[in-house]
C-alpha atoms as a PDB file:
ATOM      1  CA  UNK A   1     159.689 150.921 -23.976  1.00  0.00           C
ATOM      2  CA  UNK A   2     158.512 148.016 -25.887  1.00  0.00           C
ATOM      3  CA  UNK A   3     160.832 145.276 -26.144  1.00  0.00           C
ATOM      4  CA  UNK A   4     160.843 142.163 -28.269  1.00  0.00           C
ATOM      5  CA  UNK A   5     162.929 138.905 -27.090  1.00  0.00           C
ATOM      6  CA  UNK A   6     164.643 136.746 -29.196  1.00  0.00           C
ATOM      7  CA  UNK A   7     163.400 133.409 -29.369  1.00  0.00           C
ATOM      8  CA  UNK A   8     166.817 132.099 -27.988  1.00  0.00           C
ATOM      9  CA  UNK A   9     166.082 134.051 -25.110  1.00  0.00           C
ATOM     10  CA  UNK A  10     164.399 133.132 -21.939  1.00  0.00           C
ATOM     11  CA  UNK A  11     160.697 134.628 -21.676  1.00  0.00           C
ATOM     12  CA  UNK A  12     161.604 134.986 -17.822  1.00  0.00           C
ATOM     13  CA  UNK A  13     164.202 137.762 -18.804  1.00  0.00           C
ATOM     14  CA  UNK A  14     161.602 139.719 -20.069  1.00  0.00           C
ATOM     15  CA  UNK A  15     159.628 139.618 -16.180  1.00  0.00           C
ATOM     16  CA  UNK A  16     162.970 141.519 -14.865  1.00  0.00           C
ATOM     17  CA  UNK A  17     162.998 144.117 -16.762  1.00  0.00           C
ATOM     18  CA  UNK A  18     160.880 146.504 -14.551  1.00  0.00           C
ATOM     19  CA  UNK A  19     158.877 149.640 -16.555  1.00  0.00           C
ATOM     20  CA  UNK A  20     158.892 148.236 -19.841  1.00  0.00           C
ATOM     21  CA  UNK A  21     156.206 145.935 -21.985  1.00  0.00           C
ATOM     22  CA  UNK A  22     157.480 142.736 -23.133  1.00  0.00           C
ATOM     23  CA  UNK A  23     156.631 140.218 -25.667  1.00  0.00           C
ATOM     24  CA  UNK A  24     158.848 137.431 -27.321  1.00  0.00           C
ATOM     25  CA  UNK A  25     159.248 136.206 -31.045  1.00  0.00           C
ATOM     26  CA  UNK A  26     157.563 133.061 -29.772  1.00  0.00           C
ATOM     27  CA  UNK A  27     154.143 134.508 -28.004  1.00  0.00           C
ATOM     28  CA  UNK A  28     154.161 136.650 -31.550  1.00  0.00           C
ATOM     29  CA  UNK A  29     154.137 133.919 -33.238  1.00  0.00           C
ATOM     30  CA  UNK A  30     157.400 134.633 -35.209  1.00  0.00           C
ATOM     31  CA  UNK A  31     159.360 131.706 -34.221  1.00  0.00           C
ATOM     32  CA  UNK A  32     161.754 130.593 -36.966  1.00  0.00           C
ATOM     33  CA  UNK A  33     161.309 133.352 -39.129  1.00  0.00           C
ATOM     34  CA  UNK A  34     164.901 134.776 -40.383  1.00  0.00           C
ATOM     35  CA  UNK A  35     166.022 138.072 -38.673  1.00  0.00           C
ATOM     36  CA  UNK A  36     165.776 140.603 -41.990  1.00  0.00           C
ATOM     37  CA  UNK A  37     162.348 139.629 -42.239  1.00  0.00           C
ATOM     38  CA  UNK A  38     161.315 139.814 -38.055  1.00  0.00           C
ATOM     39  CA  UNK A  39     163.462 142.963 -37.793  1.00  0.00           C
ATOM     40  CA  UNK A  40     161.302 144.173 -40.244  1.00  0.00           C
ATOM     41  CA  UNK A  41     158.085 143.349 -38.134  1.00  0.00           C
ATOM     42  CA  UNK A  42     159.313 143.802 -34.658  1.00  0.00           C
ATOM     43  CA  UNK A  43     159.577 147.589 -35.855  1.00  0.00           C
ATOM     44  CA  UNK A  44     156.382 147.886 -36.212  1.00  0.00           C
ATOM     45  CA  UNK A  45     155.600 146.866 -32.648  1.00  0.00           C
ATOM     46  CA  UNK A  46     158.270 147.403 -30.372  1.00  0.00           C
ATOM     47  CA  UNK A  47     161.299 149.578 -29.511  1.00  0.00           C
ATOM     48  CA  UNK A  48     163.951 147.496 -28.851  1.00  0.00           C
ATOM     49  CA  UNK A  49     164.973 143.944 -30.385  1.00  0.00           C
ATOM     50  CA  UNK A  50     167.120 141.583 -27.457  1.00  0.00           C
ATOM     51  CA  UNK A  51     169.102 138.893 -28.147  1.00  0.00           C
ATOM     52  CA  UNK A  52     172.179 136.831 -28.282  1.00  0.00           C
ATOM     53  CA  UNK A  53     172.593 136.181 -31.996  1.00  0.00           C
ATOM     54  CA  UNK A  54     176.530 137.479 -32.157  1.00  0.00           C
ATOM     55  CA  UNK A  55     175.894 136.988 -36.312  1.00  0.00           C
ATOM     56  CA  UNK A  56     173.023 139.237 -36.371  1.00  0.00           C
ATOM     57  CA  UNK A  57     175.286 142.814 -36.946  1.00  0.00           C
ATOM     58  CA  UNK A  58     177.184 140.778 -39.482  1.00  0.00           C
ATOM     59  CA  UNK A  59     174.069 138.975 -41.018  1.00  0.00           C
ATOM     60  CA  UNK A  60     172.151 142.317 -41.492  1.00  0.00           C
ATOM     61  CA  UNK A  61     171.934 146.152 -42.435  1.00  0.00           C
ATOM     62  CA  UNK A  62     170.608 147.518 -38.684  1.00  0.00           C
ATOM     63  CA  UNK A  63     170.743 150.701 -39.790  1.00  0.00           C
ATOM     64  CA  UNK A  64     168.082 149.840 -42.135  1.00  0.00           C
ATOM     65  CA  UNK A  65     165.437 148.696 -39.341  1.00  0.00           C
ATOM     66  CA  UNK A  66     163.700 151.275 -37.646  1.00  0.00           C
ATOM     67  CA  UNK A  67     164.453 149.855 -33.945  1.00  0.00           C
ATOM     68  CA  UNK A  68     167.010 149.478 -31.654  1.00  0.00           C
ATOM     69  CA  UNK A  69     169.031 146.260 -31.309  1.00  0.00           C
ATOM     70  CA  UNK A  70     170.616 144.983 -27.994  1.00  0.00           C
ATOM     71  CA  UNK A  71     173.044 142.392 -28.532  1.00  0.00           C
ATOM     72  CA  UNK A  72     173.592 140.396 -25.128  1.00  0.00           C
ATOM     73  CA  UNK A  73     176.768 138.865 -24.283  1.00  0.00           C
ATOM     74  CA  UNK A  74     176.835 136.247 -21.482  1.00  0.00           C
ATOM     75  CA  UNK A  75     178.408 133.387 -20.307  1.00  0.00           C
ATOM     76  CA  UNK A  76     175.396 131.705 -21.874  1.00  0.00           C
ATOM     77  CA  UNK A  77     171.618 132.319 -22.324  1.00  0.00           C
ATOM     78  CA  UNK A  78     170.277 130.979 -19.356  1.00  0.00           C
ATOM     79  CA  UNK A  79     168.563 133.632 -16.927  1.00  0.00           C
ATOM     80  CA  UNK A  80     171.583 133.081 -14.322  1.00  0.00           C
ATOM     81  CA  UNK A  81     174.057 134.293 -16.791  1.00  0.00           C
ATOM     82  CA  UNK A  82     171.845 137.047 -18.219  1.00  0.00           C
ATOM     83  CA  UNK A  83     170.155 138.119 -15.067  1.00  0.00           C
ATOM     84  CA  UNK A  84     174.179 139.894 -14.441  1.00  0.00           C
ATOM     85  CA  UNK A  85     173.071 141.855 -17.844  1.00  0.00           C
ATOM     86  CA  UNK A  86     169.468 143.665 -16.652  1.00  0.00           C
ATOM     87  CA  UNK A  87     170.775 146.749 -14.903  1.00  0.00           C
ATOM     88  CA  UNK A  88     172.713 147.593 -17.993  1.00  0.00           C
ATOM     89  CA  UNK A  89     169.270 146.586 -20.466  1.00  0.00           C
ATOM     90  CA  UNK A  90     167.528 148.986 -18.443  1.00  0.00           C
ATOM     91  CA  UNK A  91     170.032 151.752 -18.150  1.00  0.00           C
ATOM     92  CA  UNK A  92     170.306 151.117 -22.254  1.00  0.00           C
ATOM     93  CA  UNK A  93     166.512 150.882 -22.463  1.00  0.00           C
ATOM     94  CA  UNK A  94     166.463 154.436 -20.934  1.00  0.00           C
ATOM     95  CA  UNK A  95     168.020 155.982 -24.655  1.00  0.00           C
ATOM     96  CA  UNK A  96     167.758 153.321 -27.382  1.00  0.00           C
ATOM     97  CA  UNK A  97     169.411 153.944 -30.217  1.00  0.00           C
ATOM     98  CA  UNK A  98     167.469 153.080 -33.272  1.00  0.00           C
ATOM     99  CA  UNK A  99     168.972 151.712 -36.253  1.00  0.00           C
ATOM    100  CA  UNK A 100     172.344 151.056 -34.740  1.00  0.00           C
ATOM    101  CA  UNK A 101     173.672 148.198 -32.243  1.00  0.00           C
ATOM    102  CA  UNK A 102     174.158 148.078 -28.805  1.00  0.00           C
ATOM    103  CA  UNK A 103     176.517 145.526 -27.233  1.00  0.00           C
ATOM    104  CA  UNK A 104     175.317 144.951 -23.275  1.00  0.00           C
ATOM    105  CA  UNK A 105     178.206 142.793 -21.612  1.00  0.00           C
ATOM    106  CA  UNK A 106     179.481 142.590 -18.043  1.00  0.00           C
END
């Protein structure tokens, strides 16, 4: 799978994730840009959208995008805290579900 990193995400998460391509929206060059508009390009690159944005199901119509959405819940955002959360990205990663939300918590 090809997975896209939020830009309040650690680029080191993306390292762990073992049998998967990563790229974040930083490297892409999408930093700042609002998340209607880089949901709308990460579908055209990748398969599954990370982050840990807990207004992003409220802010926007994820149905409407064309790519799975991960929605991390940690302590915090640093790679200790989220480094609990990569078994359960990659058993998730196995059968994304596109235009819908998953929540990925301890």
């Amino acid at each position: 799978m090809r997975i896209l990193l939020d830009e309040n995400l650690p680029w080191t998460l993306g390292t762990l994730l073992t049998g998967h391509e990563y790229n974040t929206v930083g490297r892409m060059g999408w930093g700042g840009i609002k998340n209607g508009k880089l949901l709308t390009l990460a579908r055209k690159h990748f398969d599954i959208f990370l982050s840990v944005d807990r207004g992003l199901p409220l802010e926007q119509n994820l149905p409407k995008f064309n790519i799975a959405v991960f929605l991390l819940r940690a302590r915090s955002n640093s790679l200790p805290d989220l480094r609990q959360l990569v078994s359960a990205i990659l058993i998730a990663a196995q059968r994304p579900k596109k235009r819908a939300l998953t929540i990925i918590e301890l």
